[in-house]
PDB file of N, CA and C in Angstrom:
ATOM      1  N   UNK A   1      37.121 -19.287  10.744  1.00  0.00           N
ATOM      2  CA  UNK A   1      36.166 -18.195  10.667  1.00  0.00           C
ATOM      3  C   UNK A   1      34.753 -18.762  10.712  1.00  0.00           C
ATOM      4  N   UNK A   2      33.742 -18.275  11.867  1.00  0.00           N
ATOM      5  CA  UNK A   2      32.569 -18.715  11.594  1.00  0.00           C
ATOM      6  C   UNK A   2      31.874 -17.983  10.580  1.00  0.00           C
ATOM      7  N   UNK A   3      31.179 -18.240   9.801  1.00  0.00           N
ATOM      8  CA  UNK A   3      30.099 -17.911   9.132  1.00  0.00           C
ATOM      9  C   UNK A   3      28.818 -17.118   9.770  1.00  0.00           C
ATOM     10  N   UNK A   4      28.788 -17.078  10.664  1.00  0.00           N
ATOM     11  CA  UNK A   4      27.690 -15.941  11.178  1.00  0.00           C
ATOM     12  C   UNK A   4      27.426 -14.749  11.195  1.00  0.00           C
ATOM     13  N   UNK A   5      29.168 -14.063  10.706  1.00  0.00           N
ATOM     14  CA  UNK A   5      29.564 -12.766  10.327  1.00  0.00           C
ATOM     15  C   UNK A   5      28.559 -12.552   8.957  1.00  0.00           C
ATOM     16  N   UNK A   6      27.984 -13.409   8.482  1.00  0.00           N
ATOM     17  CA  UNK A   6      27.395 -13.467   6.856  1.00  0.00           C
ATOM     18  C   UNK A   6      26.277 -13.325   7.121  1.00  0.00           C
ATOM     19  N   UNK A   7      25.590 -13.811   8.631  1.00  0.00           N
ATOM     20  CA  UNK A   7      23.739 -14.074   8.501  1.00  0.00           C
ATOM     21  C   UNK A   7      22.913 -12.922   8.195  1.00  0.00           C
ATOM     22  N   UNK A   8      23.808 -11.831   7.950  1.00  0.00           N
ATOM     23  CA  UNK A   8      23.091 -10.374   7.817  1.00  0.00           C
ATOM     24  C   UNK A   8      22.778 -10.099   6.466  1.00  0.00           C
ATOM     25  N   UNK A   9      22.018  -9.739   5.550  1.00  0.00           N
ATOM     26  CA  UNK A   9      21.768  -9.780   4.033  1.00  0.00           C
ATOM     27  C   UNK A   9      22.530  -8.335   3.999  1.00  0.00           C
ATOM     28  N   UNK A  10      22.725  -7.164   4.528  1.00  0.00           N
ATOM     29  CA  UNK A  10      23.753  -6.026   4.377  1.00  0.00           C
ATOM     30  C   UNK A  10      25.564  -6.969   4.025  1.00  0.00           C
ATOM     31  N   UNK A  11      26.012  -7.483   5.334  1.00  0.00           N
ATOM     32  CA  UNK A  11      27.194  -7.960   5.079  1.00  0.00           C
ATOM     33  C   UNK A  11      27.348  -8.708   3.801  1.00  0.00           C
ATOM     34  N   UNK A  12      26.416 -10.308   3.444  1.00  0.00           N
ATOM     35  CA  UNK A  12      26.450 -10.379   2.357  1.00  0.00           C
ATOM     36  C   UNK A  12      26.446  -9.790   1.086  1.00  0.00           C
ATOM     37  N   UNK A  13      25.712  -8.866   0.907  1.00  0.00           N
ATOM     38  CA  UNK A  13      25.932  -7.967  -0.135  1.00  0.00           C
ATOM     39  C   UNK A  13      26.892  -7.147  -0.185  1.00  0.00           C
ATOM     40  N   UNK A  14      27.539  -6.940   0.975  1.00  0.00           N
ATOM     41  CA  UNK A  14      28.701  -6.046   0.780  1.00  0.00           C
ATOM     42  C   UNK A  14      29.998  -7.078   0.281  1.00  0.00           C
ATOM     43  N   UNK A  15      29.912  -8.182   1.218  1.00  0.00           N
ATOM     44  CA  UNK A  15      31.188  -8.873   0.666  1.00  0.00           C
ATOM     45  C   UNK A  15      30.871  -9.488  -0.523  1.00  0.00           C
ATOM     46  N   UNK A  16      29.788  -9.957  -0.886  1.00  0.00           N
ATOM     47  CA  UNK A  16      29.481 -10.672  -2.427  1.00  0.00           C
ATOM     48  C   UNK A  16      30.219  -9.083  -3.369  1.00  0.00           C
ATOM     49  N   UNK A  17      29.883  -8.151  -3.229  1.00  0.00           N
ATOM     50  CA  UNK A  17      30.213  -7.120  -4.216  1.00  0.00           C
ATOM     51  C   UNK A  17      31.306  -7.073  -4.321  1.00  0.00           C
ATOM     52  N   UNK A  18      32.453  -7.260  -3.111  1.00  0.00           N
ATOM     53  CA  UNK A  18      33.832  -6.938  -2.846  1.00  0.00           C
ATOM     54  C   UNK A  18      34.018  -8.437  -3.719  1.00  0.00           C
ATOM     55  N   UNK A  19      33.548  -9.444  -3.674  1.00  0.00           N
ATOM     56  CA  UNK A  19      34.542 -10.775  -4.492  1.00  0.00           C
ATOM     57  C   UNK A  19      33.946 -10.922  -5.814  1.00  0.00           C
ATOM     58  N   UNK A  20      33.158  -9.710  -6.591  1.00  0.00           N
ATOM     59  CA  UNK A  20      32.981  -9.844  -7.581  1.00  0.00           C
ATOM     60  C   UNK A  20      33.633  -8.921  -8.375  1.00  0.00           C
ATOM     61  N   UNK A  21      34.035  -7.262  -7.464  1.00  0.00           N
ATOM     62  CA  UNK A  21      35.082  -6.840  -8.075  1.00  0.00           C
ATOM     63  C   UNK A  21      36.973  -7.122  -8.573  1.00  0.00           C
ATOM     64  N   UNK A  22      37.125  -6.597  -9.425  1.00  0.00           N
ATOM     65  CA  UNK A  22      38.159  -6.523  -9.964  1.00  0.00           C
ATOM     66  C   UNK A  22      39.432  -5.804  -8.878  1.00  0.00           C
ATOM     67  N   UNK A  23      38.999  -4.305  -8.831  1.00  0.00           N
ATOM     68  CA  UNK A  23      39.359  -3.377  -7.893  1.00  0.00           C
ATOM     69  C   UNK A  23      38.916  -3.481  -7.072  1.00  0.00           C
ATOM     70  N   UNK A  24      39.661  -2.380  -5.886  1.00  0.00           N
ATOM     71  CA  UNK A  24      38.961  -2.083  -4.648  1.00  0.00           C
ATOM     72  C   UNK A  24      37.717  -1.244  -4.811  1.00  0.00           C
ATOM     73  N   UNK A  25      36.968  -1.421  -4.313  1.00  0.00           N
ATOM     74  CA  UNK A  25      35.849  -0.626  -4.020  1.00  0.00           C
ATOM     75  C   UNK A  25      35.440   1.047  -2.999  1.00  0.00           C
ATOM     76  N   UNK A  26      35.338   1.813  -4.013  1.00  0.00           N
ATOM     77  CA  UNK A  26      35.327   3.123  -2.822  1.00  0.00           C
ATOM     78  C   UNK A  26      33.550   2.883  -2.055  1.00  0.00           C
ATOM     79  N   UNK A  27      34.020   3.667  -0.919  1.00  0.00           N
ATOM     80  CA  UNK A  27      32.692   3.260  -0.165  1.00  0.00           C
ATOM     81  C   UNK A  27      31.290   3.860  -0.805  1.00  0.00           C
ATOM     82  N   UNK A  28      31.123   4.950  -0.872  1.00  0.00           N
ATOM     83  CA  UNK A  28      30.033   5.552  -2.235  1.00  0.00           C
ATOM     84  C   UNK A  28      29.497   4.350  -3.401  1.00  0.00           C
ATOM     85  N   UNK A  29      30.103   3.829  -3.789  1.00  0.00           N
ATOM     86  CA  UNK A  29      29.748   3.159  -4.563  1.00  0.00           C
ATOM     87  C   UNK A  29      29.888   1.678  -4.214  1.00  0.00           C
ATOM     88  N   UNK A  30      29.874   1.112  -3.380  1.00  0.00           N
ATOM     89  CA  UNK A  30      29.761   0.001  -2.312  1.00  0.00           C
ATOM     90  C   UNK A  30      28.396   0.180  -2.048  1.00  0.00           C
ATOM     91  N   UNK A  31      28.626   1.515  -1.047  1.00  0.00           N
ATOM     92  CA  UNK A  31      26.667   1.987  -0.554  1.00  0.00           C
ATOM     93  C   UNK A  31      25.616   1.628  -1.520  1.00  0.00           C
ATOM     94  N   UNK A  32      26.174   1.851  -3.188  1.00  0.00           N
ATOM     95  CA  UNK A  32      25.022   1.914  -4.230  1.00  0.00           C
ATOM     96  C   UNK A  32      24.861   0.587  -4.183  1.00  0.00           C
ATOM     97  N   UNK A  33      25.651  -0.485  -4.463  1.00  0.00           N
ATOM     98  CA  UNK A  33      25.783  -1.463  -5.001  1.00  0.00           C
ATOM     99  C   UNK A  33      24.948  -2.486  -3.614  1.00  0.00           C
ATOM    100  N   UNK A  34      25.670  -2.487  -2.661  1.00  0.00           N
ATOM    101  CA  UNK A  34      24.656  -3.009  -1.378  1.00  0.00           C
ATOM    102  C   UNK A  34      23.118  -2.713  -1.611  1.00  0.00           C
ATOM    103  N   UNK A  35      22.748  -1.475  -1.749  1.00  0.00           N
ATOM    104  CA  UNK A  35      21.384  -0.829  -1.582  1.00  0.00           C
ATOM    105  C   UNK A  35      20.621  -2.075  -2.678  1.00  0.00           C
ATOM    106  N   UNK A  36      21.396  -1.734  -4.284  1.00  0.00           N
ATOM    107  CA  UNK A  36      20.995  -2.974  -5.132  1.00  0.00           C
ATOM    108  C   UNK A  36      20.767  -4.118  -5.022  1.00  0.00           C
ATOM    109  N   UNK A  37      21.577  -4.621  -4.253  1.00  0.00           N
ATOM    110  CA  UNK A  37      21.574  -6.011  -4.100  1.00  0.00           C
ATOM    111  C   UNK A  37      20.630  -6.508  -3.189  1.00  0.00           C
ATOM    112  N   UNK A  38      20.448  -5.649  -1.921  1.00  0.00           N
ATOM    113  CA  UNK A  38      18.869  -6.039  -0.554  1.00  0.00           C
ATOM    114  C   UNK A  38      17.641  -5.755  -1.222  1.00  0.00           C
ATOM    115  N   UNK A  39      18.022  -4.736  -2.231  1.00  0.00           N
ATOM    116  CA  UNK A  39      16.280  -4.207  -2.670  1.00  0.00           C
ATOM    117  C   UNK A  39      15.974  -5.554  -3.697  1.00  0.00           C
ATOM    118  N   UNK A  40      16.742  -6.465  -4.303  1.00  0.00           N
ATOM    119  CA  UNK A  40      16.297  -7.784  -5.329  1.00  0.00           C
ATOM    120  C   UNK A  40      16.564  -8.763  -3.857  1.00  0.00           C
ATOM    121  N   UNK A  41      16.376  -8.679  -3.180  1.00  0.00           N
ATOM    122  CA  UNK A  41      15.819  -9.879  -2.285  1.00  0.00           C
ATOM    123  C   UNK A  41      15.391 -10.031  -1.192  1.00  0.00           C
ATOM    124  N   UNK A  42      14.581 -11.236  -1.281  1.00  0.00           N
ATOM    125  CA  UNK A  42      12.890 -11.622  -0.541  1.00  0.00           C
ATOM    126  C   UNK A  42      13.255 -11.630   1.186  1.00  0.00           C
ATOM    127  N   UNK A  43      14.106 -12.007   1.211  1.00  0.00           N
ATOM    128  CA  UNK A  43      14.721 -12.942   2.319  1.00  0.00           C
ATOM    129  C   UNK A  43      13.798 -11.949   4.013  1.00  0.00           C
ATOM    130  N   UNK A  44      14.534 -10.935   3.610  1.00  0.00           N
ATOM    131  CA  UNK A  44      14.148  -9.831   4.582  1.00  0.00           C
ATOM    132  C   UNK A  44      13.576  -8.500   4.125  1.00  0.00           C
ATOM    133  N   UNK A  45      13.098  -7.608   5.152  1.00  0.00           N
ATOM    134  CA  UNK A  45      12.366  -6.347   4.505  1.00  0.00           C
ATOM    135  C   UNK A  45      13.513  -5.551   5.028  1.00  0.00           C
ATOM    136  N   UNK A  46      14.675  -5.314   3.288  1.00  0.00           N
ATOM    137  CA  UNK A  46      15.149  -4.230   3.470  1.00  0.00           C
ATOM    138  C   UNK A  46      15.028  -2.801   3.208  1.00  0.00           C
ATOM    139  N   UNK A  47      15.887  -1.977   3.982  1.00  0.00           N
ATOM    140  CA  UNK A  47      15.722  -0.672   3.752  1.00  0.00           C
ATOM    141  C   UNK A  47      16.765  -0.397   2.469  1.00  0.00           C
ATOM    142  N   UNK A  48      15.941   0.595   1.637  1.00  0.00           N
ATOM    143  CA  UNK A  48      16.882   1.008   0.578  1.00  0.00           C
ATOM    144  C   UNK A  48      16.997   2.540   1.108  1.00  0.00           C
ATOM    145  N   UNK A  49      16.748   3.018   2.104  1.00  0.00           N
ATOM    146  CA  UNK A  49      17.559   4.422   2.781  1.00  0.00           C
ATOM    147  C   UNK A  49      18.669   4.671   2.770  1.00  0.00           C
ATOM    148  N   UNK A  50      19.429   5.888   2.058  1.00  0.00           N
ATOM    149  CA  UNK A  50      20.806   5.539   1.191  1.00  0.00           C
ATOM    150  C   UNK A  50      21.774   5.940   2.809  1.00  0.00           C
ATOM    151  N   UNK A  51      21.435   6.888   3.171  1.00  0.00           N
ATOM    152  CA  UNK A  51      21.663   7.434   4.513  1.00  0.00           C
ATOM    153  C   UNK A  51      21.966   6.388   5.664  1.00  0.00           C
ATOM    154  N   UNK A  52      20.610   5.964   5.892  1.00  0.00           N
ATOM    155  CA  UNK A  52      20.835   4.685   6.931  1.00  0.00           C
ATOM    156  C   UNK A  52      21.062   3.641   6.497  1.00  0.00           C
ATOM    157  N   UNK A  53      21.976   3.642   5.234  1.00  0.00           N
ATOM    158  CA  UNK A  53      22.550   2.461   5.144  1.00  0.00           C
ATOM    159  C   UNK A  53      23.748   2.410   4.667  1.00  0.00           C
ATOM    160  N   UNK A  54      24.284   3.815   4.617  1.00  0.00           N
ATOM    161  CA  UNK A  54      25.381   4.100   4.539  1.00  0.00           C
ATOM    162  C   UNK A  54      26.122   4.336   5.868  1.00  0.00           C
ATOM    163  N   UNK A  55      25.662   4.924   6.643  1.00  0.00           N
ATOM    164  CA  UNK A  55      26.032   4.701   8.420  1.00  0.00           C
ATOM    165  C   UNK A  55      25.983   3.362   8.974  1.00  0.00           C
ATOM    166  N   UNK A  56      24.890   2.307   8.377  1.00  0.00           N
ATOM    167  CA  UNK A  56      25.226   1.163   8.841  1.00  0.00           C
ATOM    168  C   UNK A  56      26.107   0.517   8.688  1.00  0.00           C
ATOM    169  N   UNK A  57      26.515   0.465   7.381  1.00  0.00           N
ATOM    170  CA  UNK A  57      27.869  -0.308   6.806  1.00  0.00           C
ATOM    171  C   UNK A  57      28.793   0.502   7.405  1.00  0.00           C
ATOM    172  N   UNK A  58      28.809   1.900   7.578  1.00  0.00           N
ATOM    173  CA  UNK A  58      30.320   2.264   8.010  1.00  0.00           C
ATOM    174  C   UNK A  58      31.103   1.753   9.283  1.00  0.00           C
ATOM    175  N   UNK A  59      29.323   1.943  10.030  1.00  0.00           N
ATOM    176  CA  UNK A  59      30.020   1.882  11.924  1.00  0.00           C
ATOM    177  C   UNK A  59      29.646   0.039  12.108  1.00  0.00           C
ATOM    178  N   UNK A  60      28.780  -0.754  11.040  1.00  0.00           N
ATOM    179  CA  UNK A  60      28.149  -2.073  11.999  1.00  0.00           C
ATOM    180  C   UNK A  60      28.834  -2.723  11.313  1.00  0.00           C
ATOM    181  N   UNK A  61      28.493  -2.654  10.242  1.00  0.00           N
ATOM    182  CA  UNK A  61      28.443  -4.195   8.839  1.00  0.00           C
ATOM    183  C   UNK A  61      30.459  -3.889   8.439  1.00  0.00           C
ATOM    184  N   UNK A  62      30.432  -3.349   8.297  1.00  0.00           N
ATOM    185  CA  UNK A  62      31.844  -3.232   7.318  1.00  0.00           C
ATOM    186  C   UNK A  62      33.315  -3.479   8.755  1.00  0.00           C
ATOM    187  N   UNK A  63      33.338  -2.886   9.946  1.00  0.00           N
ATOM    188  CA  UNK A  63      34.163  -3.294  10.476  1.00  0.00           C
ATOM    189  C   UNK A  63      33.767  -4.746  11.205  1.00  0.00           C
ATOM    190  N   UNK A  64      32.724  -5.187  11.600  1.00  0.00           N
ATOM    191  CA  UNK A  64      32.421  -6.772  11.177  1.00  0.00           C
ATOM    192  C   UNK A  64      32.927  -7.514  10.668  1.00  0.00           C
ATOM    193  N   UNK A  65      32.810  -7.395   9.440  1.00  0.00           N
ATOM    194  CA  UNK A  65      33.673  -8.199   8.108  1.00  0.00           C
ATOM    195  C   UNK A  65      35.007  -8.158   8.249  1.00  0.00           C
ATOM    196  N   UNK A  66      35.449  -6.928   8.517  1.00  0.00           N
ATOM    197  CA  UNK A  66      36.925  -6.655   9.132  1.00  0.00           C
ATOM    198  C   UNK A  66      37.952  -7.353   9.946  1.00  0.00           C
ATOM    199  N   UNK A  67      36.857  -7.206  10.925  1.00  0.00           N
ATOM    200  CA  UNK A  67      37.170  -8.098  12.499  1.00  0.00           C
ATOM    201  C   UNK A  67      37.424  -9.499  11.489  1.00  0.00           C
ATOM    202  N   UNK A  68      36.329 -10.109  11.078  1.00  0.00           N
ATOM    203  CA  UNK A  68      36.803 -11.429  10.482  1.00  0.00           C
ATOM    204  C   UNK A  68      37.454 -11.598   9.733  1.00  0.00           C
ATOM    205  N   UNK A  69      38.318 -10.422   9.305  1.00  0.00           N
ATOM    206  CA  UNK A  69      39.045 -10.745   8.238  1.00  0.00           C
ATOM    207  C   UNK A  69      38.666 -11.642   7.008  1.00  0.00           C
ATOM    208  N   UNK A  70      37.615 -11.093   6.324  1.00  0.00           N
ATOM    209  CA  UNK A  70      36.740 -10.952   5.330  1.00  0.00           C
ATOM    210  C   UNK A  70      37.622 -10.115   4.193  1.00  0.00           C
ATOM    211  N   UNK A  71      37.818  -8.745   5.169  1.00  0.00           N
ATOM    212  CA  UNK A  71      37.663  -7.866   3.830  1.00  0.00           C
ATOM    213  C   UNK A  71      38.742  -7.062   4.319  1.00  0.00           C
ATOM    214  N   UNK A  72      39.130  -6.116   3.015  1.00  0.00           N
ATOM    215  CA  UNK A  72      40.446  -5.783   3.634  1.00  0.00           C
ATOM    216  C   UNK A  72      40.219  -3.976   3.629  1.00  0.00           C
ATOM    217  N   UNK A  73      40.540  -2.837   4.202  1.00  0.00           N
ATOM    218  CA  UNK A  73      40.422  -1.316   3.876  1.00  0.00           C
ATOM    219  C   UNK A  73      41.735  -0.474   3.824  1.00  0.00           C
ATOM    220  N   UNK A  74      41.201   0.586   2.886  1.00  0.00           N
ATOM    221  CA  UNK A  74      42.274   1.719   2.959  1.00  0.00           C
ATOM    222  C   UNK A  74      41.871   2.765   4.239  1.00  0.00           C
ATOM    223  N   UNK A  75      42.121   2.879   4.817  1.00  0.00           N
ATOM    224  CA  UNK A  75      41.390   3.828   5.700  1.00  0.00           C
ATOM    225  C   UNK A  75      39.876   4.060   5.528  1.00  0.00           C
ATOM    226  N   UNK A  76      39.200   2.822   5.496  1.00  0.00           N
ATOM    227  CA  UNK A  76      37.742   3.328   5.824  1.00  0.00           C
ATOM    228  C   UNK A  76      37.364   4.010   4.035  1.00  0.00           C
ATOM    229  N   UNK A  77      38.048   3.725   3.066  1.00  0.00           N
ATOM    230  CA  UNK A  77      37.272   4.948   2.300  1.00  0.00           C
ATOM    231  C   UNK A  77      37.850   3.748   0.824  1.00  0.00           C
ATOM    232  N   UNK A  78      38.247   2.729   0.780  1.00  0.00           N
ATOM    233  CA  UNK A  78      38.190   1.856  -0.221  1.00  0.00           C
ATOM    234  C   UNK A  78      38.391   0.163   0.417  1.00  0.00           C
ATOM    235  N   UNK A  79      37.239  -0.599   0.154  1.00  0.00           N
ATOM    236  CA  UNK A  79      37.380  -2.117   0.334  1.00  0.00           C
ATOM    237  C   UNK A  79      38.032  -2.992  -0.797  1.00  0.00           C
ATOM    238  N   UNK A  80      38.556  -4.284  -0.444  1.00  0.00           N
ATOM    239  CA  UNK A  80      38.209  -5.330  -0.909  1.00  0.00           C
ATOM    240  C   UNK A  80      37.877  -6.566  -0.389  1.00  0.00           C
ATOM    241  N   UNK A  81      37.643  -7.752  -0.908  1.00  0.00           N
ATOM    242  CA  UNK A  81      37.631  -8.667  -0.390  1.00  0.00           C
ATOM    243  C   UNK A  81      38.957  -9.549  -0.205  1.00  0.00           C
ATOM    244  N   UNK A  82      39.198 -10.579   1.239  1.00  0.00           N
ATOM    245  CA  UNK A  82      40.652 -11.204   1.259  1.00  0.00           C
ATOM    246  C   UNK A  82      40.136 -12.460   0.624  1.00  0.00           C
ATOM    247  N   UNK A  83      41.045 -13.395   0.417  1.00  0.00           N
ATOM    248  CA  UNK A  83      41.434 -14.602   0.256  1.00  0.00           C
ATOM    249  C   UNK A  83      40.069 -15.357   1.010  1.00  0.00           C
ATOM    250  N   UNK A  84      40.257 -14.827   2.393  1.00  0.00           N
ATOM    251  CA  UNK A  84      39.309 -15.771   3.422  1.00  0.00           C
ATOM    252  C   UNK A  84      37.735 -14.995   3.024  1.00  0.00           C
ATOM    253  N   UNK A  85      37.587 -13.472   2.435  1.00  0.00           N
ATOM    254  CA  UNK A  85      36.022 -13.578   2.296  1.00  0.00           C
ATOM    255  C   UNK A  85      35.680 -14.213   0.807  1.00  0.00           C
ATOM    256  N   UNK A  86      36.540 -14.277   0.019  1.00  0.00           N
ATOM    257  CA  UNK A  86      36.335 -15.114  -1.528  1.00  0.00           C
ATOM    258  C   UNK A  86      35.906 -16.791  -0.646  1.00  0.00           C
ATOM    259  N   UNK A  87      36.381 -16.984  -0.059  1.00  0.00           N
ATOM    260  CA  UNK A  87      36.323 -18.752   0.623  1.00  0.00           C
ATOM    261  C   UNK A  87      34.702 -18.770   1.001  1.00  0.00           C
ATOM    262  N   UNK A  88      34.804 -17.601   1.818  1.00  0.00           N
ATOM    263  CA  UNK A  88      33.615 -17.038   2.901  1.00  0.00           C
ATOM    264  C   UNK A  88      32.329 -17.232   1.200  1.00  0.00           C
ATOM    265  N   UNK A  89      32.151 -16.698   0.601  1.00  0.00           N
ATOM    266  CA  UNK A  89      31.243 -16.500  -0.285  1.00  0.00           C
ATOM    267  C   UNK A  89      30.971 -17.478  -0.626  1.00  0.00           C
ATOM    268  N   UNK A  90      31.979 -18.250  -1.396  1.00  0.00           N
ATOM    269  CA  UNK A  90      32.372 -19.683  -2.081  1.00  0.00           C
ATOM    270  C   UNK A  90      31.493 -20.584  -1.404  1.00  0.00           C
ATOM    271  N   UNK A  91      31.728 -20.803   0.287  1.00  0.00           N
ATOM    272  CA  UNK A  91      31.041 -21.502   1.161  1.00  0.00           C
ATOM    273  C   UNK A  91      29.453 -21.423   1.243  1.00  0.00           C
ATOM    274  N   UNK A  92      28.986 -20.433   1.156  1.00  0.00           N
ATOM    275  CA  UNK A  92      27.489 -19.625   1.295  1.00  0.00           C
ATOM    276  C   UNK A  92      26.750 -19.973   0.183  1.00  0.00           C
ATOM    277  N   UNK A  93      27.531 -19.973  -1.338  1.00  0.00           N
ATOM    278  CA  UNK A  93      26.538 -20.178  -2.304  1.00  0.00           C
ATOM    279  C   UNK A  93      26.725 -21.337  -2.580  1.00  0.00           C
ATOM    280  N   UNK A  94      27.103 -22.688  -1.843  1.00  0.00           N
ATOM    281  CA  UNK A  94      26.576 -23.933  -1.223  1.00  0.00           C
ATOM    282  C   UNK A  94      25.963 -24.323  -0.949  1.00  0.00           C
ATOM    283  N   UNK A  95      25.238 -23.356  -0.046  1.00  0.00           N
ATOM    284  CA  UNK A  95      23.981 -23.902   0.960  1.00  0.00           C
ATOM    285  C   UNK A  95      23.033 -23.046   1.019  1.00  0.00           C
ATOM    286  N   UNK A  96      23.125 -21.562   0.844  1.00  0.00           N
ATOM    287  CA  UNK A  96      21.997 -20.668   0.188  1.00  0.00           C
ATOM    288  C   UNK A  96      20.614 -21.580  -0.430  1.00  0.00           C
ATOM    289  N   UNK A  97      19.568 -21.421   0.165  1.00  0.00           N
ATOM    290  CA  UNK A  97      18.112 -21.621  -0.379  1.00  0.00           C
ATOM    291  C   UNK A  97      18.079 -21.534  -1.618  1.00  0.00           C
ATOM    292  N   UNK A  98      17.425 -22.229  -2.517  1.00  0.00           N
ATOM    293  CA  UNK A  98      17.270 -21.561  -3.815  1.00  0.00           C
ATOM    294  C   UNK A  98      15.623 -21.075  -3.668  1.00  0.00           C
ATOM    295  N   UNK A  99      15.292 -20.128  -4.149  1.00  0.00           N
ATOM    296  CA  UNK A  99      14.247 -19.131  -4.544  1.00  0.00           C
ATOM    297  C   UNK A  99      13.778 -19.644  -5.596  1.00  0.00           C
TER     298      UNK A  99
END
C-alpha cells in the first residue's frame, strides 16, 4: 500500500479517528470528528463546512481509503479501520513533522 492515499489532512483524520475507535464509526459522527481534527491543524487551510465536508468524505476521501483497503464499511453508513489502516497510521506518526 502506498502511503499517498494519506497526503490529504481529510483522509488522515478520518482514518486516525477510525484507529482510535473502539467501534465502528457511523458517518454523522465521523463528519464531526474529521471537522475537529482539520480545524486543530496548521498544516493546511481547512474548511470546517459541515456540508462540504460531509460530501467530500462520502464521494472523495472515504472510498479512497477503501480502494486501499484502509478502512472497512457497512454500506456507506458505518466505518472502521483494517489491520492495514492501523499499520497505515502507525507508519505516518513516524515521520509526521513535529509542530
Amino acid at each position: 500500500m502506498s502511503l499517498d492515499v494519506l497526503a490529504n489532512s481529510y483522509r488522515r483524520a478520518a482514518l486516525s479517528r477510525l484507529v482510535e475507535a473502539d467501534d465502528d464509526v457511523a458517518f454523522d459522527r465521523l463528519v464531526d470528528q474529521v471537522i475537529d481534527a482539520v480545524d486543530d491543524q496548521a498544516v493546511e487551510t481547512p474548511t470546517t463546512d459541515r456540508t462540504w465536508v460531509a460530501t467530500r468524505l462520502y464521494h472523495v476521501h472515504l472510498p479512497k481509503l477503501a480502494d486501499a483497503g484502509v478502512l472497512a464499511h457497512d454500506d456507506w453508513e458505518s466505518f472502521k479501520a483494517t489491520d492495514r489502516g492501523e499499520a497505515a497510521i502507525g507508519l505516518l506518526e513516524g515521520v509526521e513533522p513535529q509542530r
